[in-house]
Protein backbone atom coordinates (compact mmCIF):
# COMPACT_ATOMS: atom_id res chain seq x y z
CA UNK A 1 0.00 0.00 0.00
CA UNK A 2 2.74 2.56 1.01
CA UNK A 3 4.23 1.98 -2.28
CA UNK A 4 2.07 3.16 -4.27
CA UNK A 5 1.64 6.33 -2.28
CA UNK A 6 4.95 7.34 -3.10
CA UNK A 7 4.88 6.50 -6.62
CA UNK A 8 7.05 9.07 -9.04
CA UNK A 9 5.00 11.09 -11.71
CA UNK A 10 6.39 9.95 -14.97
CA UNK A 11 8.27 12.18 -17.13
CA UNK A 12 7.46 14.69 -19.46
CA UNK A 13 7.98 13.29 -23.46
CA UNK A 14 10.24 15.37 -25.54
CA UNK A 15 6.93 16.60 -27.17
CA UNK A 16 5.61 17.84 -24.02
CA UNK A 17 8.96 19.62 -22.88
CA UNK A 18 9.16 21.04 -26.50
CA UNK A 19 5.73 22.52 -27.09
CA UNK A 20 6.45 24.27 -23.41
CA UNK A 21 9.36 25.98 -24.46
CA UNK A 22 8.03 26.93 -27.79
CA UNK A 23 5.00 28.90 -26.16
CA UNK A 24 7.36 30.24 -23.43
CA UNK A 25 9.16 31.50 -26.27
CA UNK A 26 6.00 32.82 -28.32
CA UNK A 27 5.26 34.83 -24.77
CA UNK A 28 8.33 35.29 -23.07
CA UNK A 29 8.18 39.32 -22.84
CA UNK A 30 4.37 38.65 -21.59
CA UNK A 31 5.24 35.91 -19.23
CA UNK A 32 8.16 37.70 -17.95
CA UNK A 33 8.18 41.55 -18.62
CA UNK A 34 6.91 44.51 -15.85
CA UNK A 35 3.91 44.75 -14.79
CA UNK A 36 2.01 47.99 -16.12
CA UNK A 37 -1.11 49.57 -16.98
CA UNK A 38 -1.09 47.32 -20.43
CA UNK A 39 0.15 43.90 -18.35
CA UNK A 40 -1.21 42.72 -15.36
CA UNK A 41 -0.88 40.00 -13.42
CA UNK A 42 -4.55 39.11 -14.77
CA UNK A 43 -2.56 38.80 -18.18
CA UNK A 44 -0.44 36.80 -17.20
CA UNK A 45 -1.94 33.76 -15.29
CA UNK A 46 -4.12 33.94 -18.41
CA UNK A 47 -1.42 33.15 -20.41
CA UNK A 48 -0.12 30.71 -18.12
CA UNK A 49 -3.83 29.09 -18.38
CA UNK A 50 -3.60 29.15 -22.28
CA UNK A 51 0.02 27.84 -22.08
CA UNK A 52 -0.96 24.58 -19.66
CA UNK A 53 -3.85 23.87 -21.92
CA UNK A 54 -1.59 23.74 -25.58
């Protein structure tokens, strides 16, 4: 019983760990810029959202 309770997650695939980085990429000034009057925080958990979704 204890053994499966500390079961690892598996991996991510190549695929997985490459469409991340290509959307980080696509939105890194978003993601990672200042916040202002034109990006909030709002903004960016949105794109976060959008990004775990893909």
């Amino acid at each position: 019983m204890e053994s499966e309770k500390n079961q690892r997650a598996k991996n991510w695939s190549h695929g997985e760990i490459a469409a991340l980085a290509g959307a980080i990429e696509k939105h890194y000034t978003s993601l990672f810029g200042r916040f202002s009057q034109n990006l909030t925080s709002k903004d960016k958990s949105s794109l976060w959202k959008m990004i775990a979704e893909e």
